[in-house]
Protein backbone atom coordinates (compact mmCIF):
# COMPACT_ATOMS: atom_id res chain seq x y z
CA UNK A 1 -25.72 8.28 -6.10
CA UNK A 2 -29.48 8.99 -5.54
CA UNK A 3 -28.53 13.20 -4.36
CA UNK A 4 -25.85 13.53 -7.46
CA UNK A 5 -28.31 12.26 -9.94
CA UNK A 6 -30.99 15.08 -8.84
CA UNK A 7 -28.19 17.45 -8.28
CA UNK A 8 -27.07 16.96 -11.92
CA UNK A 9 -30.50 17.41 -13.45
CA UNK A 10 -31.15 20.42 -11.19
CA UNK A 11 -31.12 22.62 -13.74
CA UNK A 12 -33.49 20.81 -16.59
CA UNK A 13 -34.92 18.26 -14.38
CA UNK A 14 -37.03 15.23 -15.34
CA UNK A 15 -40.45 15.54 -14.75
CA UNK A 16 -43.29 13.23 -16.01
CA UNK A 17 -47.19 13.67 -17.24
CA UNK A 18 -48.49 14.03 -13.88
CA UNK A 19 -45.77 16.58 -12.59
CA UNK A 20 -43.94 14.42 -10.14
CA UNK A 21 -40.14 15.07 -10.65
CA UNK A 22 -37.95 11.59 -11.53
CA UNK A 23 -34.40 13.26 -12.28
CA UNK A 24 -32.96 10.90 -9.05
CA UNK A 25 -34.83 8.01 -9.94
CA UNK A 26 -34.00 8.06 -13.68
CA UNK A 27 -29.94 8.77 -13.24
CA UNK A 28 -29.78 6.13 -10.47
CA UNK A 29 -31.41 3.77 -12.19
CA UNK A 30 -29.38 4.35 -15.41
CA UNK A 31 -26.28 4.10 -13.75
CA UNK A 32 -27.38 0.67 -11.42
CA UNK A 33 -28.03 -0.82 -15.16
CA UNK A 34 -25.08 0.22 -16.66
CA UNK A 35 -23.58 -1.52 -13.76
CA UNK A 36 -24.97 -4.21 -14.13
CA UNK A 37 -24.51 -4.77 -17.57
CA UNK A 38 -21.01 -3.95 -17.24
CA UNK A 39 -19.61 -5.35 -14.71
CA UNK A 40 -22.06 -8.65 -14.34
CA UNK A 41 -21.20 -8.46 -10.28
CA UNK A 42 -21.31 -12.07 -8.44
CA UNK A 43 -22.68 -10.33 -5.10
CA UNK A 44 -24.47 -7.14 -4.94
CA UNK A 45 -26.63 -4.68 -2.24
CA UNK A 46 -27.02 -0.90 -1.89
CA UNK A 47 -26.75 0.73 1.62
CA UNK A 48 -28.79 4.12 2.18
CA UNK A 49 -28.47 5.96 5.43
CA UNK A 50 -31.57 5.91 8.03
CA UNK A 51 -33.32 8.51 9.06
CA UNK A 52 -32.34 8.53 12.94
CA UNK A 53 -29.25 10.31 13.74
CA UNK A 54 -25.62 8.60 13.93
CA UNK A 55 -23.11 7.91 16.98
CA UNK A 56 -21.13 10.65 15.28
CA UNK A 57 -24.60 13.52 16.06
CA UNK A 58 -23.69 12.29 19.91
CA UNK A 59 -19.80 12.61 18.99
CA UNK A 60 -20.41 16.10 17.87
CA UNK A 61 -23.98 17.68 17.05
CA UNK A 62 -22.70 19.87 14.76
CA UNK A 63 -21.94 17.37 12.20
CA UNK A 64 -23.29 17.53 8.87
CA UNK A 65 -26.02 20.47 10.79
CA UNK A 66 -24.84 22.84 7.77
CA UNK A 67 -26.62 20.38 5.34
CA UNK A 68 -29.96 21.83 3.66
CA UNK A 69 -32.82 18.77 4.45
CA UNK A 70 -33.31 16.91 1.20
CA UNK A 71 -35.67 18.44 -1.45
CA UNK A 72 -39.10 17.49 -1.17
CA UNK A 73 -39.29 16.84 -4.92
CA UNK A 74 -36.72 14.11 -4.56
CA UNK A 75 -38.27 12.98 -0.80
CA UNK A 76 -41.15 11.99 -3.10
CA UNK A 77 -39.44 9.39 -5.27
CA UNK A 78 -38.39 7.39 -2.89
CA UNK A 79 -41.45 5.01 -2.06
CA UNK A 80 -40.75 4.22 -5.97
CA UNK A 81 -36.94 3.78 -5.57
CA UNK A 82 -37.37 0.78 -2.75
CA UNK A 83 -40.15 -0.77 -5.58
CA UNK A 84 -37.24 -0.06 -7.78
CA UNK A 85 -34.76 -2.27 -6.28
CA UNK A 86 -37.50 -4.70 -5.35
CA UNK A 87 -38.22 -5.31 -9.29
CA UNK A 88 -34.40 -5.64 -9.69
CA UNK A 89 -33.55 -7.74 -6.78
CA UNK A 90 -31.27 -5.62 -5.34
CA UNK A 91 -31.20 -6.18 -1.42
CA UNK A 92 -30.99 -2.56 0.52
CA UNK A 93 -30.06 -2.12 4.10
CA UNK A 94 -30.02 0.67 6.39
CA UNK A 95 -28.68 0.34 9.92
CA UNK A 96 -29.98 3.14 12.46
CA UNK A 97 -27.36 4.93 14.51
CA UNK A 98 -24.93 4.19 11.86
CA UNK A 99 -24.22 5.31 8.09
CA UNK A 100 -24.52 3.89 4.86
CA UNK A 101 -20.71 3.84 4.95
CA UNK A 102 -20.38 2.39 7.67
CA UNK A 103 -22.28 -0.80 6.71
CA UNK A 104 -20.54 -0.73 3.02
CA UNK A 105 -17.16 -0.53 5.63
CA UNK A 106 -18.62 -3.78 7.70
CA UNK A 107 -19.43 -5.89 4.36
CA UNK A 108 -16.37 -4.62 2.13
CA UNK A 109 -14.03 -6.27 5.16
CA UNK A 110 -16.06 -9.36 6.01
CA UNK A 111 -16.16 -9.77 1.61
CA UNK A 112 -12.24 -9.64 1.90
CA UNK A 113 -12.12 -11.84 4.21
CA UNK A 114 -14.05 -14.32 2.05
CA UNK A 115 -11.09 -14.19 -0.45
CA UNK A 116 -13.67 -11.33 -2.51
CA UNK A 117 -12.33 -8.48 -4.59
CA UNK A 118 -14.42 -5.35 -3.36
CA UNK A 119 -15.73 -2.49 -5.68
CA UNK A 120 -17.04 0.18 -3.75
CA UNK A 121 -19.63 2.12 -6.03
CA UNK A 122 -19.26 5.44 -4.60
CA UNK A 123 -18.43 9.23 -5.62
CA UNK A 124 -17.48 9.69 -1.87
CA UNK A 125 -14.04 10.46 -1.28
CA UNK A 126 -14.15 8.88 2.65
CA UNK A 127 -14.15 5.46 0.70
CA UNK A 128 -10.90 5.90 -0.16
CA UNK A 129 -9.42 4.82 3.56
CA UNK A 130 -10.73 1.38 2.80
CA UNK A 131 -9.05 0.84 -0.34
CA UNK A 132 -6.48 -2.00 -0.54
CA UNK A 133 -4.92 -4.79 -2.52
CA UNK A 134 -8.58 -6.20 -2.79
CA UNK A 135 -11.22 -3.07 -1.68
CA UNK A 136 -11.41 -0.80 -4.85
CA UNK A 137 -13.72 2.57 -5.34
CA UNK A 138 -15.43 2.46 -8.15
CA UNK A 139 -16.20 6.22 -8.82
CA UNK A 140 -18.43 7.31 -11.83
CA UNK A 141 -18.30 10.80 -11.93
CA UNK A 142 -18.99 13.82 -13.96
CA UNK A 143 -21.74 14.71 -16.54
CA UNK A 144 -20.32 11.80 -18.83
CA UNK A 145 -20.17 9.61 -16.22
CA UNK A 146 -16.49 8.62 -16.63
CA UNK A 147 -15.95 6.05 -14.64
CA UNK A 148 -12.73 6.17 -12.34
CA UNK A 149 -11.53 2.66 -10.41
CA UNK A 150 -9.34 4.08 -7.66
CA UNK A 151 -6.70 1.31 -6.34
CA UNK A 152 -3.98 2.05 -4.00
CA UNK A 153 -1.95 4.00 -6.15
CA UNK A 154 -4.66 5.83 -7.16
CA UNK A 155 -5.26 6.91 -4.15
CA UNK A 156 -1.63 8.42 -3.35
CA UNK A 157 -1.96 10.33 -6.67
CA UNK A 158 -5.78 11.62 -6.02
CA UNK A 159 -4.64 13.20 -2.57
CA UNK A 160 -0.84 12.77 -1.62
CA UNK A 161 -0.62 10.04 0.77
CA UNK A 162 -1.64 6.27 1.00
CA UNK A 163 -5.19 5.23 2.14
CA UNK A 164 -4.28 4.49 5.28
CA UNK A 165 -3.57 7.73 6.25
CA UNK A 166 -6.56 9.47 4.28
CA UNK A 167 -8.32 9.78 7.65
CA UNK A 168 -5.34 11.56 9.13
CA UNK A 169 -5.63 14.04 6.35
CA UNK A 170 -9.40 14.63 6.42
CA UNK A 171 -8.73 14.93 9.64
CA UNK A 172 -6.60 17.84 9.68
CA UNK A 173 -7.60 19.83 6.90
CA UNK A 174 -11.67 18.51 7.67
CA UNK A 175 -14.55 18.65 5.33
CA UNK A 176 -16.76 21.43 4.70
CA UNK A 177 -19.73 19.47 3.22
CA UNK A 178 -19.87 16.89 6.17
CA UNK A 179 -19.24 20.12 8.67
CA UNK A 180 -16.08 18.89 10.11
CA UNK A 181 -14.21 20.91 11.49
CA UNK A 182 -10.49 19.56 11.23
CA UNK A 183 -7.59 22.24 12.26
CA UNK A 184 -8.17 25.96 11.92
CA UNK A 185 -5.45 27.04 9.51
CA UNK A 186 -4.88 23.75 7.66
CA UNK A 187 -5.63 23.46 4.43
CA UNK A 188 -4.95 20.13 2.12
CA UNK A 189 -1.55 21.01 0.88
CA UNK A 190 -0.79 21.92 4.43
CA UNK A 191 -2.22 18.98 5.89
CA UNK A 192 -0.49 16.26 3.08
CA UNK A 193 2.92 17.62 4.28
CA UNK A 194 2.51 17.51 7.87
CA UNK A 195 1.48 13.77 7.57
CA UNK A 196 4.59 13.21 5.00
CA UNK A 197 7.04 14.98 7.98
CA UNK A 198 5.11 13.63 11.15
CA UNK A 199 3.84 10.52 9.95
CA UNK A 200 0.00 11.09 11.35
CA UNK A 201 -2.31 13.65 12.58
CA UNK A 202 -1.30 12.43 15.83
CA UNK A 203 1.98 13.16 15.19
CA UNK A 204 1.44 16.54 13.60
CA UNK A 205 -0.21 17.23 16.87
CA UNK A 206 2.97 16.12 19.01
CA UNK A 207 5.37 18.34 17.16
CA UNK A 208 3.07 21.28 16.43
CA UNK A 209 6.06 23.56 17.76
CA UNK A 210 8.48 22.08 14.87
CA UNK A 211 5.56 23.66 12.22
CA UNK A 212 7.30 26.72 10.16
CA UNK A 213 3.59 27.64 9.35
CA UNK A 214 2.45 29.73 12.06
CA UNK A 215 -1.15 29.23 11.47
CA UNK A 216 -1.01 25.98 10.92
CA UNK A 217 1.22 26.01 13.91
CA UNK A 218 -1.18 27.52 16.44
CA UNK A 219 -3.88 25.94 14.94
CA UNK A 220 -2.32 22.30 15.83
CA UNK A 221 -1.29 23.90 19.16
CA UNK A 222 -5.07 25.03 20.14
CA UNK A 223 -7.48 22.56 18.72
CA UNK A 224 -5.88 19.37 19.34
CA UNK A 225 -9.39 18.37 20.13
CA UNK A 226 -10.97 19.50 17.06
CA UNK A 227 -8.38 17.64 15.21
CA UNK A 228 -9.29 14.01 17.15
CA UNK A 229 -13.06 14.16 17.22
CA UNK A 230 -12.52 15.52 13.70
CA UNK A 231 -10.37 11.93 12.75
CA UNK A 232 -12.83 10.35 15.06
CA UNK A 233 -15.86 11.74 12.76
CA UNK A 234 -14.51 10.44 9.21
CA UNK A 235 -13.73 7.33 9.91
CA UNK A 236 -15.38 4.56 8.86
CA UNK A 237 -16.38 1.97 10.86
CA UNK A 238 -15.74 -1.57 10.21
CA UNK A 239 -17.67 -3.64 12.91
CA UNK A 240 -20.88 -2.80 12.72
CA UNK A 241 -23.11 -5.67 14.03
CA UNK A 242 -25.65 -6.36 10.83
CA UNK A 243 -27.86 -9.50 10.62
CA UNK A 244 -27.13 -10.70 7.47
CA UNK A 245 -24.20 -11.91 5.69
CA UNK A 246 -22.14 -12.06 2.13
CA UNK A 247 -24.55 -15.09 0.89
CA UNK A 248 -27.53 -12.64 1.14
CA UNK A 249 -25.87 -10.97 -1.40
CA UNK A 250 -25.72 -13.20 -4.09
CA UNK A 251 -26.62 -11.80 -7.46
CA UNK A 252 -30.12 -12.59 -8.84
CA UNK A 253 -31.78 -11.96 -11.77
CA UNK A 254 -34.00 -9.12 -12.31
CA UNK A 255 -37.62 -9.34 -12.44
CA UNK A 256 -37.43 -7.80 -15.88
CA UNK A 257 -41.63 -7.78 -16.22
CA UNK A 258 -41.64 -5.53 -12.53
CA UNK A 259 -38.77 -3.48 -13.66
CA UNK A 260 -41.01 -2.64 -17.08
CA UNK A 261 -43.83 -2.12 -14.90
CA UNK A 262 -42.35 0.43 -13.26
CA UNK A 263 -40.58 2.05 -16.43
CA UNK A 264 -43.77 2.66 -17.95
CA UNK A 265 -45.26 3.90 -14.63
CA UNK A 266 -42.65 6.59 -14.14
CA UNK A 267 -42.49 7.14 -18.21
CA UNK A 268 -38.90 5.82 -18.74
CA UNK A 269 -39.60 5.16 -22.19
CA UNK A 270 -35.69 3.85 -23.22
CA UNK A 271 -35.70 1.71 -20.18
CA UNK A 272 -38.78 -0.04 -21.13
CA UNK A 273 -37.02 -0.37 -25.07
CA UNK A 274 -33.80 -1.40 -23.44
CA UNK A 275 -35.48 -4.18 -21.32
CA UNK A 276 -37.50 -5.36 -23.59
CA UNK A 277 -35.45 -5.87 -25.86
CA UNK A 278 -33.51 -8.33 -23.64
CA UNK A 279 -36.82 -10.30 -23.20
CA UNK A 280 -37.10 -10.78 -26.54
């Protein structure tokens, strides 16, 4: 959320009276209070990535290695994004050797388990393997920010086939912005029918010989390890030992008087109206 709010603002970005840019800070902010005031959650925690590298680096060092390092003007807001969430009582969590989804994964299974209905807030499409009956992505997206819940079926009509096959498709036809490399020759249409014949990457793989496409059909017959690690690399895991659980998560109020605090400081002027108009 933090990357596609500077992204968006690239162009005209936000940037206060002493020069520091806030075009993240301002659009992730906006949209965590929109949330908020929305959807009035019960339980509620934001997962970042850490800095170290991931299991999937050691899997394959390639991964993600086509990714430009992130800007320096948005490096710089984030000591003010963690005050951010401190003011709003937001609880963050970042798990080295893992990924942010990988911890959202962990507590979207262990909050089913509780009997919770899940909303993933997330314009990631690798989400969508975890939605079910009670695990939902929760996708705003676009300059408008329309907002787009994803369910099951929403799933099958975003990309073909049912979430739990999304991981066979990514990995077959792979993902250029994550640098996977899935199956040389495979595209998504490609890859959406071979899991509707064969049933699974795995079973494209098995019956590459039966393909009609004969670059998808060599490709399948030479990189049958590509396409594993490449299955391997996009999917989330759902174990990942944390030391917390659900109850951390309860909702609490914000500290509205920290939250203006910090409006003010970084000169979000209809922040500071729209909270303090709540504390009157």
């Amino acid at each position: 959320m933090l990357y596609r709010a500077h992204f968006a603002m690239i162009r005209n970005p936000l940037i206060n009276s002493k020069g520091m840019h806030t075009s993240a800070l301002f659009g992730f902010t906006n949209q965590v209070l929109k949330l908020l005031r929305q959807e009035k959650p019960d339980y509620l925690m934001a997962a970042f990535d850490s800095s170290k590298k991931t299991f999937r680096h050691d899997r394959y060092p390639e991964y993600k290695a086509t990714r430009e390092k992130m800007p320096d003007e948005m490096r710089e807001q984030l000591p003010y994004l963690w005050q951010l969430m401190e003011a709003m009582r937001i609880p963050t969590m970042e798990s080295p050797g893992f990924e942010a989804d990988d911890i959202i994964g962990t507590l979207a299974k262990q909050g089913e388990a509780e009997g919770f209905d899940i909303y993933i807030v997330s314009g990631d499409k690798d989400f969508m393997q975890l939605v079910n009956d009670h695990i939902y992505l929760y996708s705003p997206s676009g300059r408008q920010a329309e907002l787009k819940i994803f369910d099951r079926e929403g799933v099958v009509d975003k990309w073909g086939v049912p979430p739990e096959k999304i991981i066979d498709l990514f990995g077959l036809m792979g993902d250029s912005s994550d640098n996977i490399p899935g199956v040389m020759g495979v595209g998504e249409k490609t890859a959406v029918k071979l899991i509707n014949q064969f049933g699974s990457l795995e079973g494209a793989l098995e019956n590459a010989d039966k393909v009609a496409n004969k670059r998808a059909r060599n490709g399948l017959i030479e990189g049958v390890e590509n396409a594993k690690m490449s299955k391997e690399l996009v999917t989330i895991l759902l174990d990942v030992e944390l030391t917390c659980n659900i109850e951390d998560f309860i909702r609490k109020e914000m500290n509205i008087e920290s939250c203006i605090s910090k409006f003010n400081e970084l000169e979000f002027e209809g922040f500071v109206k729209q909270l303090g108009a709540e504390l009157n």
